[in-house]
PDB file of N, CA and C in Angstrom:
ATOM      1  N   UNK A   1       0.840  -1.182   0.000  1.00  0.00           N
ATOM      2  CA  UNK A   1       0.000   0.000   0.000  1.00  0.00           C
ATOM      3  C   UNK A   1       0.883   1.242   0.000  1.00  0.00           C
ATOM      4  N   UNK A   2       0.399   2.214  -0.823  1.00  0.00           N
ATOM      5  CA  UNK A   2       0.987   3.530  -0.897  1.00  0.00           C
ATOM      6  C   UNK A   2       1.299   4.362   0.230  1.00  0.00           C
ATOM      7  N   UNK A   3       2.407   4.890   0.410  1.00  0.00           N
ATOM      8  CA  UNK A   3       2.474   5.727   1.762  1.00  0.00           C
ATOM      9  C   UNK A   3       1.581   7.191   1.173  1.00  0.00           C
ATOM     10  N   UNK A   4       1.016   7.647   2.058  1.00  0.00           N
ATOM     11  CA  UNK A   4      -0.230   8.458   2.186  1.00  0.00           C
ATOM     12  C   UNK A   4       0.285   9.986   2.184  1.00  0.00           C
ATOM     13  N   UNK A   5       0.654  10.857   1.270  1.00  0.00           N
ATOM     14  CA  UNK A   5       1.290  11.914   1.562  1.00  0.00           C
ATOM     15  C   UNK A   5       0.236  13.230   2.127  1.00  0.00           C
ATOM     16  N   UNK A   6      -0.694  13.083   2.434  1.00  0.00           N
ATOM     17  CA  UNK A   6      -1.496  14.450   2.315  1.00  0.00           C
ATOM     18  C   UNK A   6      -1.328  14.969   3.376  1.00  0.00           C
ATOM     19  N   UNK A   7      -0.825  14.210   4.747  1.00  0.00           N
ATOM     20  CA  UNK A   7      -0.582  14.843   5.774  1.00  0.00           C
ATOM     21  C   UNK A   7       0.122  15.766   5.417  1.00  0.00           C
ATOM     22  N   UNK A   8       1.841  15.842   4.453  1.00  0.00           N
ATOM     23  CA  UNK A   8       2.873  16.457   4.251  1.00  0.00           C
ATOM     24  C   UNK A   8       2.131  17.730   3.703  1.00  0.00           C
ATOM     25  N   UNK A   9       0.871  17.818   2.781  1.00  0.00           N
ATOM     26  CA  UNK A   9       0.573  18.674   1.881  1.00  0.00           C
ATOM     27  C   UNK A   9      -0.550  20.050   2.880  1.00  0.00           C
ATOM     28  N   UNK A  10      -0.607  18.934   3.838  1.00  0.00           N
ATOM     29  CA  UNK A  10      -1.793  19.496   5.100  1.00  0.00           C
ATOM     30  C   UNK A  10      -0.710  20.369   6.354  1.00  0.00           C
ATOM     31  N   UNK A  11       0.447  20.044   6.482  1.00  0.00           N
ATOM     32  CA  UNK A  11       0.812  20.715   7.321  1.00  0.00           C
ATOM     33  C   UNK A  11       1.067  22.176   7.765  1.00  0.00           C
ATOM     34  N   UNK A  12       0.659  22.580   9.094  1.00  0.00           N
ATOM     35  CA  UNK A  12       0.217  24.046   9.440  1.00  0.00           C
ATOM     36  C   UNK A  12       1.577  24.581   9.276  1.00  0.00           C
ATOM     37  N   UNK A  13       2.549  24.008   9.302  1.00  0.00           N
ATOM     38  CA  UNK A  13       3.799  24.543   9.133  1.00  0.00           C
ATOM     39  C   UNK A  13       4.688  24.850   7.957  1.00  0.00           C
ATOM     40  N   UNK A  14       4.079  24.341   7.240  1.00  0.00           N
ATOM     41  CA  UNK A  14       4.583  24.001   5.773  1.00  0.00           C
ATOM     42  C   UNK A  14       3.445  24.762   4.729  1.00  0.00           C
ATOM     43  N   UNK A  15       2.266  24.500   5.078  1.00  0.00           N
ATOM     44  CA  UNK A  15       1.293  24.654   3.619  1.00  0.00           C
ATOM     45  C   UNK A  15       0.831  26.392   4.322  1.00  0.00           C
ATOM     46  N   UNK A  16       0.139  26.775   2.895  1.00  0.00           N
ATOM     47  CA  UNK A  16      -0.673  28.213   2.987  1.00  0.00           C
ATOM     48  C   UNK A  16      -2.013  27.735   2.293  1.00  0.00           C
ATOM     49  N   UNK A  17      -2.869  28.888   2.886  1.00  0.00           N
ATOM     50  CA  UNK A  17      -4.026  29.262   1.856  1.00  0.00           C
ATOM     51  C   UNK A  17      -4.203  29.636   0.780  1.00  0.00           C
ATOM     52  N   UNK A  18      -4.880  28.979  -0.447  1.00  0.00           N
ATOM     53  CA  UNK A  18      -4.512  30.032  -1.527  1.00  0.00           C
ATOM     54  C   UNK A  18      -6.176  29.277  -2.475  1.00  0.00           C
ATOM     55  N   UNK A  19      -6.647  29.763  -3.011  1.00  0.00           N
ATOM     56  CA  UNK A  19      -7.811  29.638  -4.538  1.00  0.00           C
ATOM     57  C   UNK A  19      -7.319  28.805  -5.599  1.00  0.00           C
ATOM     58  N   UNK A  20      -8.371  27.827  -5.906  1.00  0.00           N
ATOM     59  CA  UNK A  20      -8.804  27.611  -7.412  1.00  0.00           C
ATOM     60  C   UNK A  20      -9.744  27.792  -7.770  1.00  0.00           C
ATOM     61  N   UNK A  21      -9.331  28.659  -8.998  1.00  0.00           N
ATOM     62  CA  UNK A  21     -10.464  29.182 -10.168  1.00  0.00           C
ATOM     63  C   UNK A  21     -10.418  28.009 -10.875  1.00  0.00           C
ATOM     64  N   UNK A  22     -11.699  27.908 -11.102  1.00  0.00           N
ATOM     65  CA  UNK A  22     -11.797  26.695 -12.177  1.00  0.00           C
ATOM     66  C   UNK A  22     -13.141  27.100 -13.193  1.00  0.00           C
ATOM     67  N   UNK A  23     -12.733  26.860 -14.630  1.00  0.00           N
ATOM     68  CA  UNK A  23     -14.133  27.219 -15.406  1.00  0.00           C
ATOM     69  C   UNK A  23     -13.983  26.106 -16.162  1.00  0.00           C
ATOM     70  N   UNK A  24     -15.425  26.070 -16.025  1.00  0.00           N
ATOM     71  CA  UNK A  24     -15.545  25.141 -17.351  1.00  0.00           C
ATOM     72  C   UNK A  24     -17.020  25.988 -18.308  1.00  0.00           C
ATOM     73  N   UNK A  25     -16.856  25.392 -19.536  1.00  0.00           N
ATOM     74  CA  UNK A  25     -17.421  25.837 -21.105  1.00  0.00           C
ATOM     75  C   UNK A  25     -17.090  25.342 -22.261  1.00  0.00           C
ATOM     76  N   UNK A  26     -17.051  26.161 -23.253  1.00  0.00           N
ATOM     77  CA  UNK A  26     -16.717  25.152 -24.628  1.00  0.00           C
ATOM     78  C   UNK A  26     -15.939  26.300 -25.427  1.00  0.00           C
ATOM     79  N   UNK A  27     -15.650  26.082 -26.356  1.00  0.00           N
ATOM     80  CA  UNK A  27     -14.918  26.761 -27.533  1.00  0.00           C
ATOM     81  C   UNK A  27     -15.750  26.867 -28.576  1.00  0.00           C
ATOM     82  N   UNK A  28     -16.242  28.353 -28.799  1.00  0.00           N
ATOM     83  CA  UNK A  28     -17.025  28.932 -29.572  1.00  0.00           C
ATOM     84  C   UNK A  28     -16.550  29.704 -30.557  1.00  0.00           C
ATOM     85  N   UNK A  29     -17.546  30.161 -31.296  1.00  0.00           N
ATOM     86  CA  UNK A  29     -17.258  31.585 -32.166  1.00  0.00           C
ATOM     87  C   UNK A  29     -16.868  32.310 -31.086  1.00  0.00           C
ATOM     88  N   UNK A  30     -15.805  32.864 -31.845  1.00  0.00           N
ATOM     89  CA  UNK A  30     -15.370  34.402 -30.888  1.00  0.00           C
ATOM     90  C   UNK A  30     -14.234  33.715 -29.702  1.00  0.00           C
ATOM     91  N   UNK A  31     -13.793  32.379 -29.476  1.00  0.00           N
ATOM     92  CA  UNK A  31     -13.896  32.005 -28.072  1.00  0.00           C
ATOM     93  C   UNK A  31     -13.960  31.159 -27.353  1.00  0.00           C
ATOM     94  N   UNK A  32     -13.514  31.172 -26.128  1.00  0.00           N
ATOM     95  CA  UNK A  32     -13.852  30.429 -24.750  1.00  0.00           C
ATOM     96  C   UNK A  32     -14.787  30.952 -24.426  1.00  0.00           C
ATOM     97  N   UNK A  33     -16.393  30.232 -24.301  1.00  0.00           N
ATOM     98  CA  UNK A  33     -17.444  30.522 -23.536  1.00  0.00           C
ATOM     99  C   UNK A  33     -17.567  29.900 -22.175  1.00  0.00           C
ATOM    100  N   UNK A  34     -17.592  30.815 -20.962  1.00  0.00           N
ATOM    101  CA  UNK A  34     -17.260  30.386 -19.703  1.00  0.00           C
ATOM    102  C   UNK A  34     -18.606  29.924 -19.301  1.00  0.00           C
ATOM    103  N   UNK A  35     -19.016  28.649 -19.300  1.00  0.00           N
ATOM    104  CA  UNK A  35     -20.342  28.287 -18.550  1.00  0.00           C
ATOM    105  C   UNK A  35     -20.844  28.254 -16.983  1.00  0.00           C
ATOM    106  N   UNK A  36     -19.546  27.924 -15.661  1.00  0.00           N
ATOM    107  CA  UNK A  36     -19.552  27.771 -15.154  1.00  0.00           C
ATOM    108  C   UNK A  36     -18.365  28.074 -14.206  1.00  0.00           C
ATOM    109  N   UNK A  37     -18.036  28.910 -13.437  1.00  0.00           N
ATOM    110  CA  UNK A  37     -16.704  29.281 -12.261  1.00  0.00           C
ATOM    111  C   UNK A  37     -16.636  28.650 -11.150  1.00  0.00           C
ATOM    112  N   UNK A  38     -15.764  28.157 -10.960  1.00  0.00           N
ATOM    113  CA  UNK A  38     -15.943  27.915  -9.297  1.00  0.00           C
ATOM    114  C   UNK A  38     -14.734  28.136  -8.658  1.00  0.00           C
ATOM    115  N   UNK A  39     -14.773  28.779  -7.232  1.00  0.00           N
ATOM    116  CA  UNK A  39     -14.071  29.175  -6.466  1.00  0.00           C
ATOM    117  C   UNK A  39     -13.662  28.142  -5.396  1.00  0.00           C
ATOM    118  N   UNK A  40     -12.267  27.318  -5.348  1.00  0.00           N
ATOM    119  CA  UNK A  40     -12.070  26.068  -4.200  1.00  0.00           C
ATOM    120  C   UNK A  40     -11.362  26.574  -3.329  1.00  0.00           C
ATOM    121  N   UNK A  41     -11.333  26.533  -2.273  1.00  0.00           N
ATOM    122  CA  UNK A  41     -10.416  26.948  -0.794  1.00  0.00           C
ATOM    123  C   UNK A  41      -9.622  25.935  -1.055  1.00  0.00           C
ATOM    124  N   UNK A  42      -8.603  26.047  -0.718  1.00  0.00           N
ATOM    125  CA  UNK A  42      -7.649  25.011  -0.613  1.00  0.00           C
ATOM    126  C   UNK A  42      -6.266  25.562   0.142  1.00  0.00           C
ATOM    127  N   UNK A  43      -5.602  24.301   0.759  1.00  0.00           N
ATOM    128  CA  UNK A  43      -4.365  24.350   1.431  1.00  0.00           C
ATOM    129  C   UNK A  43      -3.272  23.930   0.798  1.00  0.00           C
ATOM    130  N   UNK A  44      -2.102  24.011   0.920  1.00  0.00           N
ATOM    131  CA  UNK A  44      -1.149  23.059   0.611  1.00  0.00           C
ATOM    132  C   UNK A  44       0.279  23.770   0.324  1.00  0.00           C
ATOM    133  N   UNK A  45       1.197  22.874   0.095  1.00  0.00           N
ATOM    134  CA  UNK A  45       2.468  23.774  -0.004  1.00  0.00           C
ATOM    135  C   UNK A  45       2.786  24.283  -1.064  1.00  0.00           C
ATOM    136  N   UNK A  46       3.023  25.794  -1.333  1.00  0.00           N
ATOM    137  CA  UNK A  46       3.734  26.139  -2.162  1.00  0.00           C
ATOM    138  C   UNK A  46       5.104  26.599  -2.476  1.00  0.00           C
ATOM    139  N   UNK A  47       5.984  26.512  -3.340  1.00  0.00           N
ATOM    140  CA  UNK A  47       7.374  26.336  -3.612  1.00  0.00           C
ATOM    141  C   UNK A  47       8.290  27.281  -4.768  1.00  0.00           C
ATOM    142  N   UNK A  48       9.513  27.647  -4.658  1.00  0.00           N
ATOM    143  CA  UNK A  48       9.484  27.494  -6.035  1.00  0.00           C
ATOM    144  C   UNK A  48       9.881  26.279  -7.103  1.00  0.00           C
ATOM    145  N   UNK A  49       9.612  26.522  -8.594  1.00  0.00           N
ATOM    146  CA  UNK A  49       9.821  25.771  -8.911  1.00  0.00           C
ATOM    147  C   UNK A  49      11.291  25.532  -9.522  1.00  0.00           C
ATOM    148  N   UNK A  50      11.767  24.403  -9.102  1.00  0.00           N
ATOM    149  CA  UNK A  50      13.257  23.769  -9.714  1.00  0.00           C
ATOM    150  C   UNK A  50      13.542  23.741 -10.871  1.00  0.00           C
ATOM    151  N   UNK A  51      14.758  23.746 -11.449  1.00  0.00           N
ATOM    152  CA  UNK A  51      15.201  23.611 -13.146  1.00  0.00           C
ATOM    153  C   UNK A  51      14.417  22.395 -13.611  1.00  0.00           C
ATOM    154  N   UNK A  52      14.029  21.432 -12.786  1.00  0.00           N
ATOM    155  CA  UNK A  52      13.444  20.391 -13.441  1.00  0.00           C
ATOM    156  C   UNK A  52      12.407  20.614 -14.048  1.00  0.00           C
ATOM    157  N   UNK A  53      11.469  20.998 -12.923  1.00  0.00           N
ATOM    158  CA  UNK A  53      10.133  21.368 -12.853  1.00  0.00           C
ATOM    159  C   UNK A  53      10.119  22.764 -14.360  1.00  0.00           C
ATOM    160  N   UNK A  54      11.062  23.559 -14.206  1.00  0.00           N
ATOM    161  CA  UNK A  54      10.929  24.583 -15.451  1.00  0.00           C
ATOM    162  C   UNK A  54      11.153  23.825 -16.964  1.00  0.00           C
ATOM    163  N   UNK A  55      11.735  22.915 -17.067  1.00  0.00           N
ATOM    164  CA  UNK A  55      11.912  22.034 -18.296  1.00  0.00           C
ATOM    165  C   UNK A  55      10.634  21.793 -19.262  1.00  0.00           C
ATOM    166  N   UNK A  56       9.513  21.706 -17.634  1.00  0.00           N
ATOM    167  CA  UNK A  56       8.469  21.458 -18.534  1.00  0.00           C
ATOM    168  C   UNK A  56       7.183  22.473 -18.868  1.00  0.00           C
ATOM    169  N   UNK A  57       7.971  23.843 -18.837  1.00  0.00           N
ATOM    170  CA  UNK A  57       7.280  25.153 -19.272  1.00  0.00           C
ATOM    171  C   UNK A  57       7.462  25.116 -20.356  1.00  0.00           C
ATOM    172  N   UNK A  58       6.935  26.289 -21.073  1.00  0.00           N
ATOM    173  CA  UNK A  58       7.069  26.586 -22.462  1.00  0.00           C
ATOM    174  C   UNK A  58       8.224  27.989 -22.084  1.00  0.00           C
ATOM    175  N   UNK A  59       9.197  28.106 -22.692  1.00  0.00           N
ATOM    176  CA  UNK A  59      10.007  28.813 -22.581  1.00  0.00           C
ATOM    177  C   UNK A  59       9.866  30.267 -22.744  1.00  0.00           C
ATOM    178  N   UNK A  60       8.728  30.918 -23.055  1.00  0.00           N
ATOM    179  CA  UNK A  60       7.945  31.726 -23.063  1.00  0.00           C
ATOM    180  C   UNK A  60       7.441  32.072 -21.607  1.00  0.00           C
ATOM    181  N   UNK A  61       7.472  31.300 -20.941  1.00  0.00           N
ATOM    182  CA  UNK A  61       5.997  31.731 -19.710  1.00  0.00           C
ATOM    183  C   UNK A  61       7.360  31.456 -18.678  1.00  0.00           C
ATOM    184  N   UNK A  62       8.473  30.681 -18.752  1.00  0.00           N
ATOM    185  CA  UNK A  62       9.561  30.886 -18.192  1.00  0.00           C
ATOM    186  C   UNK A  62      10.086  32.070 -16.924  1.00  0.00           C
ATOM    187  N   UNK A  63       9.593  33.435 -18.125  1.00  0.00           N
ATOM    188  CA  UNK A  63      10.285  34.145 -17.439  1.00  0.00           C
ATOM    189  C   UNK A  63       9.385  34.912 -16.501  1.00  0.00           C
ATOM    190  N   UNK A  64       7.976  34.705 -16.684  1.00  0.00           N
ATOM    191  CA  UNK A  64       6.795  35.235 -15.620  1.00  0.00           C
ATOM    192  C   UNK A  64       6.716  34.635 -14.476  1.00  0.00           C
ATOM    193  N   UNK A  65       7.461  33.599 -14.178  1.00  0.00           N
ATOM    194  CA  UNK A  65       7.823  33.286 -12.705  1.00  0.00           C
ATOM    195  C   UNK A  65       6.718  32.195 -12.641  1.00  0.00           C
ATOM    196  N   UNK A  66       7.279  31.376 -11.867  1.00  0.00           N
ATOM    197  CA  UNK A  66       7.097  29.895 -11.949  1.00  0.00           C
ATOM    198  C   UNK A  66       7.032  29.244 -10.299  1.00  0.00           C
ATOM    199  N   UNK A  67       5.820  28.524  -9.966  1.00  0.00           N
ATOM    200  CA  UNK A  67       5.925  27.928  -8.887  1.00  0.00           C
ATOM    201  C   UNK A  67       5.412  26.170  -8.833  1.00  0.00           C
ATOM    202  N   UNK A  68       5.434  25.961  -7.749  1.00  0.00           N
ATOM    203  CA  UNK A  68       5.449  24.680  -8.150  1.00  0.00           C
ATOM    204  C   UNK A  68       4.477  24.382  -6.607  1.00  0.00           C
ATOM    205  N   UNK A  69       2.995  23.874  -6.973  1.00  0.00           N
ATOM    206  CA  UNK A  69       1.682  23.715  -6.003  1.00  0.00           C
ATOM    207  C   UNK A  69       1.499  22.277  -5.612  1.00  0.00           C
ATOM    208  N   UNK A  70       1.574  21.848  -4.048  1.00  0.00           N
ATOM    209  CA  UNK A  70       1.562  20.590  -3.580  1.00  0.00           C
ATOM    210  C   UNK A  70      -0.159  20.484  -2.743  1.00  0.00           C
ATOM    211  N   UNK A  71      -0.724  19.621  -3.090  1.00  0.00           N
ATOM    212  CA  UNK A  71      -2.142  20.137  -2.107  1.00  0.00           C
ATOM    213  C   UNK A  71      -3.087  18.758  -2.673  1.00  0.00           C
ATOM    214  N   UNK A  72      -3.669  18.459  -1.486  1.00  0.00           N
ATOM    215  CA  UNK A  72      -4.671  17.269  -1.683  1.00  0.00           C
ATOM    216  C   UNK A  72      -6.110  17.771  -2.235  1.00  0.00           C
ATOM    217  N   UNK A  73      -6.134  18.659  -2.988  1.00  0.00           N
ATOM    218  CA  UNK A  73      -7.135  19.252  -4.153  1.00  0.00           C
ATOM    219  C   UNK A  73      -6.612  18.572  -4.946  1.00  0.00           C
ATOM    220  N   UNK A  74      -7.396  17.955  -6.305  1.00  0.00           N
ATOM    221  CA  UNK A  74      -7.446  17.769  -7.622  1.00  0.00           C
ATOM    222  C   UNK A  74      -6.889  19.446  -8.489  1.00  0.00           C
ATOM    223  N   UNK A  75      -5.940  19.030  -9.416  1.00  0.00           N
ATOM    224  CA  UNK A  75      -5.619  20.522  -9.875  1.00  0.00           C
ATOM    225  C   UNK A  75      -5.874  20.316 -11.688  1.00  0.00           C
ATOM    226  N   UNK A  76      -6.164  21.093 -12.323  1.00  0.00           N
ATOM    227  CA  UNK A  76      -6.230  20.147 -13.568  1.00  0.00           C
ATOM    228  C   UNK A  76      -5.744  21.290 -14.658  1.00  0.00           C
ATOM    229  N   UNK A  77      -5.095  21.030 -15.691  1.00  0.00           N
ATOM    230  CA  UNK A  77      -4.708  21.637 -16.830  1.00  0.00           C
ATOM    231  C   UNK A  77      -5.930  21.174 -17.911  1.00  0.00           C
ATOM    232  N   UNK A  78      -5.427  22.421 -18.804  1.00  0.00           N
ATOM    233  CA  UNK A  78      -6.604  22.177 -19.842  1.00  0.00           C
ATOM    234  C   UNK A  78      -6.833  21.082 -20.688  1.00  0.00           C
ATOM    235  N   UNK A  79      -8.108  20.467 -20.627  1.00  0.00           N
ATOM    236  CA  UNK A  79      -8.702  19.237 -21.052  1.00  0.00           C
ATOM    237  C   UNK A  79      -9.542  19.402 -21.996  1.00  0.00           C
ATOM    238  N   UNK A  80      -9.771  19.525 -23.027  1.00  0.00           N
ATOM    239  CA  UNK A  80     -10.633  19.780 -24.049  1.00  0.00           C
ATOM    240  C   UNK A  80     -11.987  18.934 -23.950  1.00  0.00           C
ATOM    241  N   UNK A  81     -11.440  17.392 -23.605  1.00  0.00           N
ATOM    242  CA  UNK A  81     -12.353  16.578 -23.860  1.00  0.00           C
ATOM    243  C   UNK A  81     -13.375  16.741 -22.397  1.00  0.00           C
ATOM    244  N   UNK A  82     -13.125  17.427 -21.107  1.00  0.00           N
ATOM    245  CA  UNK A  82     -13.885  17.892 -20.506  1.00  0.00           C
ATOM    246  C   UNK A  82     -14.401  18.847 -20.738  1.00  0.00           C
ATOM    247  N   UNK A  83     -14.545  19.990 -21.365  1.00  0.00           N
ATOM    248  CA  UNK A  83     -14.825  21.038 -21.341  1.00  0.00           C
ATOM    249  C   UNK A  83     -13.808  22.098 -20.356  1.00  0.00           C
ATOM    250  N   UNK A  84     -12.778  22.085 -19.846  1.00  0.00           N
ATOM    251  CA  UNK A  84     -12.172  22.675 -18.993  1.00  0.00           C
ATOM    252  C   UNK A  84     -10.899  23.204 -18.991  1.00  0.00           C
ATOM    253  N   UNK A  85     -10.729  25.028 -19.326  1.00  0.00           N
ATOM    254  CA  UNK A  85      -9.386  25.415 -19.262  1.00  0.00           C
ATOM    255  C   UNK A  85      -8.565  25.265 -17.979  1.00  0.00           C
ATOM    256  N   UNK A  86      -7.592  25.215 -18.051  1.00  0.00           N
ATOM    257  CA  UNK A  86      -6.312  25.162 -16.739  1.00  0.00           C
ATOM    258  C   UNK A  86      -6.901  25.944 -15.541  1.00  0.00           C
ATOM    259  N   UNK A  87      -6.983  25.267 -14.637  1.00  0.00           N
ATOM    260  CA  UNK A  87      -7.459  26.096 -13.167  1.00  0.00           C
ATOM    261  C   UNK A  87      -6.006  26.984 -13.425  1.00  0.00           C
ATOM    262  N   UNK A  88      -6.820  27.849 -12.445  1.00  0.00           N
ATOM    263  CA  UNK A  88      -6.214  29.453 -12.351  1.00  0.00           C
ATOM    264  C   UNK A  88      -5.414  29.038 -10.530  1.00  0.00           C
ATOM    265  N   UNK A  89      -4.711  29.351 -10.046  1.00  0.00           N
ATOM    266  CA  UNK A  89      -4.242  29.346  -8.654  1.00  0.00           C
ATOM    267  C   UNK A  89      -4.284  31.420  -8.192  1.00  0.00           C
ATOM    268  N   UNK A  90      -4.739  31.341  -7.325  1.00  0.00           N
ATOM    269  CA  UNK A  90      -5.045  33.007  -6.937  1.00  0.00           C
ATOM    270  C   UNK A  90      -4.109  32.257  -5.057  1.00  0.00           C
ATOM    271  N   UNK A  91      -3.131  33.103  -5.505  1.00  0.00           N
ATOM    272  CA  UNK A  91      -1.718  33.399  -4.452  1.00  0.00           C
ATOM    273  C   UNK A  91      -1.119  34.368  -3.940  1.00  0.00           C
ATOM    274  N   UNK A  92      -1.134  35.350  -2.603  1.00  0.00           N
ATOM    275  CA  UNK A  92      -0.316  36.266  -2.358  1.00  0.00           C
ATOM    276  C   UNK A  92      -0.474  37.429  -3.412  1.00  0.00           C
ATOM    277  N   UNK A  93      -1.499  37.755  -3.911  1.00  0.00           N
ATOM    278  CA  UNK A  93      -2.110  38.880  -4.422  1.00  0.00           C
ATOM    279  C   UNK A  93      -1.761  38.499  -6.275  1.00  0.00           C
ATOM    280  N   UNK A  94      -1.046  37.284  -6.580  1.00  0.00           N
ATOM    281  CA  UNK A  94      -1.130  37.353  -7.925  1.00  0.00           C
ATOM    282  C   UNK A  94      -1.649  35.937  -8.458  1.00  0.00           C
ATOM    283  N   UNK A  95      -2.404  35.751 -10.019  1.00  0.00           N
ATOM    284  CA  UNK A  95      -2.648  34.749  -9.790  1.00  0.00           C
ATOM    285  C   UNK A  95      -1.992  33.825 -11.204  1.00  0.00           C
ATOM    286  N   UNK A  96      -2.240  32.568 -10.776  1.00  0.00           N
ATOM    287  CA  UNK A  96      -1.065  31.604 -11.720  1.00  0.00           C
ATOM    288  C   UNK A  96      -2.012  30.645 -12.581  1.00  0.00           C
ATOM    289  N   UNK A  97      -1.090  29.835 -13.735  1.00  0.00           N
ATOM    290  CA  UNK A  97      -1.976  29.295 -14.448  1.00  0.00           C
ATOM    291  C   UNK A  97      -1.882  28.232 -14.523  1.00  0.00           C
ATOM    292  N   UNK A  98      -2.268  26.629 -14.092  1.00  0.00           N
ATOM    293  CA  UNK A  98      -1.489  25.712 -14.617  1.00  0.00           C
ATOM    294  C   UNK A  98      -1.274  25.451 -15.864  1.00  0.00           C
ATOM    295  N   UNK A  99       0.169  24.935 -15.796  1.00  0.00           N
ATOM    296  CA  UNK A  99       0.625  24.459 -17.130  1.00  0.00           C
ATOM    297  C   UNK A  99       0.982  22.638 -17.222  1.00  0.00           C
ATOM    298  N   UNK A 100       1.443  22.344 -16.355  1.00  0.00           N
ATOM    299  CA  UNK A 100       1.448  20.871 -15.947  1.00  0.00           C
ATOM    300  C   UNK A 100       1.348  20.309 -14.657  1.00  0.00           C
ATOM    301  N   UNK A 101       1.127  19.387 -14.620  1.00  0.00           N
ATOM    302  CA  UNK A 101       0.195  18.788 -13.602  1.00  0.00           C
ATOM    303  C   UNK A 101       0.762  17.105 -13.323  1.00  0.00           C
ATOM    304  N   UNK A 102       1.125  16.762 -12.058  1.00  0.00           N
ATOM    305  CA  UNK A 102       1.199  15.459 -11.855  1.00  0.00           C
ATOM    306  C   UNK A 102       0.496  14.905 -10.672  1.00  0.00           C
ATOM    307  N   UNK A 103      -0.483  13.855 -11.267  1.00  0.00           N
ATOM    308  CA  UNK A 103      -1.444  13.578 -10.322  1.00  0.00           C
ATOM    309  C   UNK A 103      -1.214  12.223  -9.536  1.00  0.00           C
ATOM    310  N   UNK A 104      -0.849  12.394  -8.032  1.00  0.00           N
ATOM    311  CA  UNK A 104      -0.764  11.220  -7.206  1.00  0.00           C
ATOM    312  C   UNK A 104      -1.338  11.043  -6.383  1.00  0.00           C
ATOM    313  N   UNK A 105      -2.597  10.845  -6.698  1.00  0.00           N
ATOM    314  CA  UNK A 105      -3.687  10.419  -5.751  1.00  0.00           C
ATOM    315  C   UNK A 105      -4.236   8.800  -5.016  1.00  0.00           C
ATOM    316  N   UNK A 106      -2.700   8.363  -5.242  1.00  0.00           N
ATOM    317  CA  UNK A 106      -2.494   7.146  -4.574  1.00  0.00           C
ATOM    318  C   UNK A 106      -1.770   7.335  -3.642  1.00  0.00           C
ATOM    319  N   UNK A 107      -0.820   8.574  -3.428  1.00  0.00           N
ATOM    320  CA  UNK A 107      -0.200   8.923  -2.511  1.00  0.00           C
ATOM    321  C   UNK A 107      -0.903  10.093  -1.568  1.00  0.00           C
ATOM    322  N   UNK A 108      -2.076  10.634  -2.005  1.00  0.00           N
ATOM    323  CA  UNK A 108      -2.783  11.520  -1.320  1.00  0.00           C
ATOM    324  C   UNK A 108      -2.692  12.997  -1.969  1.00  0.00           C
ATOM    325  N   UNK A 109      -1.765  13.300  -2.898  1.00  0.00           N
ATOM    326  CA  UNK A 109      -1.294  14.315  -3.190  1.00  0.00           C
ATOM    327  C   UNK A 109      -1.753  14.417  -5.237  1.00  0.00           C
ATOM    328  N   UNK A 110      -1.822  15.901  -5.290  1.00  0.00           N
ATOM    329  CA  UNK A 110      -1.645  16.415  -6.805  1.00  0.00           C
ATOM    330  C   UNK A 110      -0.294  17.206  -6.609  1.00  0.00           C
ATOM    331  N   UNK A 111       0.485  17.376  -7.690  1.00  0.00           N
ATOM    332  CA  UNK A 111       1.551  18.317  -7.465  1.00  0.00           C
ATOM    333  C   UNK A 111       1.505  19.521  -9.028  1.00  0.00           C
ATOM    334  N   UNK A 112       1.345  20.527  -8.635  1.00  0.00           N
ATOM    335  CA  UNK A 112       1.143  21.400 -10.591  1.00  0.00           C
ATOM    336  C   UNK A 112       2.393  22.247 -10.466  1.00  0.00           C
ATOM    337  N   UNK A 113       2.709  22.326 -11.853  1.00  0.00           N
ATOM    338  CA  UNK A 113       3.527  23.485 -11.984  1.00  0.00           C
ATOM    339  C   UNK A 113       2.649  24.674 -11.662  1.00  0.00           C
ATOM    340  N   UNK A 114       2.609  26.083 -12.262  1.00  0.00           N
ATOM    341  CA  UNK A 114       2.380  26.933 -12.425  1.00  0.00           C
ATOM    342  C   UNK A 114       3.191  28.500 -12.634  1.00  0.00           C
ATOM    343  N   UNK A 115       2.224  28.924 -13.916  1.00  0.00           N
ATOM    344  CA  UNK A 115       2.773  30.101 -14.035  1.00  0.00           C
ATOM    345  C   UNK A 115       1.927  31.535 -13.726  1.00  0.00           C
ATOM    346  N   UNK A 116       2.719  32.649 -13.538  1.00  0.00           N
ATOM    347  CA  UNK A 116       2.123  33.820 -13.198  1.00  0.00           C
ATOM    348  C   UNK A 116       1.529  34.454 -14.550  1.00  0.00           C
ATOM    349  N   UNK A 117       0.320  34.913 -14.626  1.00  0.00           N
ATOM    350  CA  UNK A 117      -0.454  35.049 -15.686  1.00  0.00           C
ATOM    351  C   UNK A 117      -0.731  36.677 -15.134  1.00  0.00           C
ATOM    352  N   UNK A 118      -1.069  37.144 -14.081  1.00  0.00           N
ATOM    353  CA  UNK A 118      -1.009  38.395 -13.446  1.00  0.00           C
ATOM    354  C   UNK A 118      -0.667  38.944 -12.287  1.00  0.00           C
ATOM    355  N   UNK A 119       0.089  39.852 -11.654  1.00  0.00           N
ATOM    356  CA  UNK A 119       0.406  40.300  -9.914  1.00  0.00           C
ATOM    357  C   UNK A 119       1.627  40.739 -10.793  1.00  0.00           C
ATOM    358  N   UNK A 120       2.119  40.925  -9.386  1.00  0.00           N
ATOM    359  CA  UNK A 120       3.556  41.468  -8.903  1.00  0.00           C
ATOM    360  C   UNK A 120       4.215  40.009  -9.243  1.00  0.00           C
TER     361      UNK A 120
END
């Protein structure tokens, strides 16, 4: 059996508060039509992200600053075949976009990259 990480992602010492925006809709004329927003509370640790973790940016979004989100929320990048662009992360007054995503929910944990899309 999997060792259980969410305690690590839960800790008062380690993790912060921070938002997911999440929309889902479809791709229209004109567009992303936003059908639906939702706002998730969530905990967990945030970091920056390592040369590793930047490998798998687009070298473009590189230089808007890059973190790297640990948290027993589901985090999801854009899925077409759901209807659903990249949750948004809203952090310390700026907010981020995912770009990749590794999901270990056998270990208790999601882990996302993310990039800064607006803030300081």
């Amino acid at each position: 059996m999997p060792f259980n990480l969410a305690r690590v992602t839960q800790n008062s010492r380690m993790a912060q508060c921070f938002s997911i925006i999440r929309q889902t809709g479809q791709f229209a004329a004109g567009g992303w039509q936003v059908t639906n927003t939702e706002n998730i509370q969530a905990f967990g640790v945030i970091g920056i992200a390592d040369d590793e973790a930047l490998n798998q940016v687009p070298e473009g979004d590189r230089v808007r600053g890059s973190l790297i989100v640990l948290t027993d929320q589901p985090i999801y990048p854009t899925k077409a075949s759901k209807a659903l662009i990249a949750d948004q992360i809203s952090w310390d007054g700026s907010m981020y976009r995912v770009v990749s995503r590794q999901p270990w929910p056998h270990f208790g944990y999601w882990a996302a990259i993310v990039v800064r899309v607006q803030g300081d």
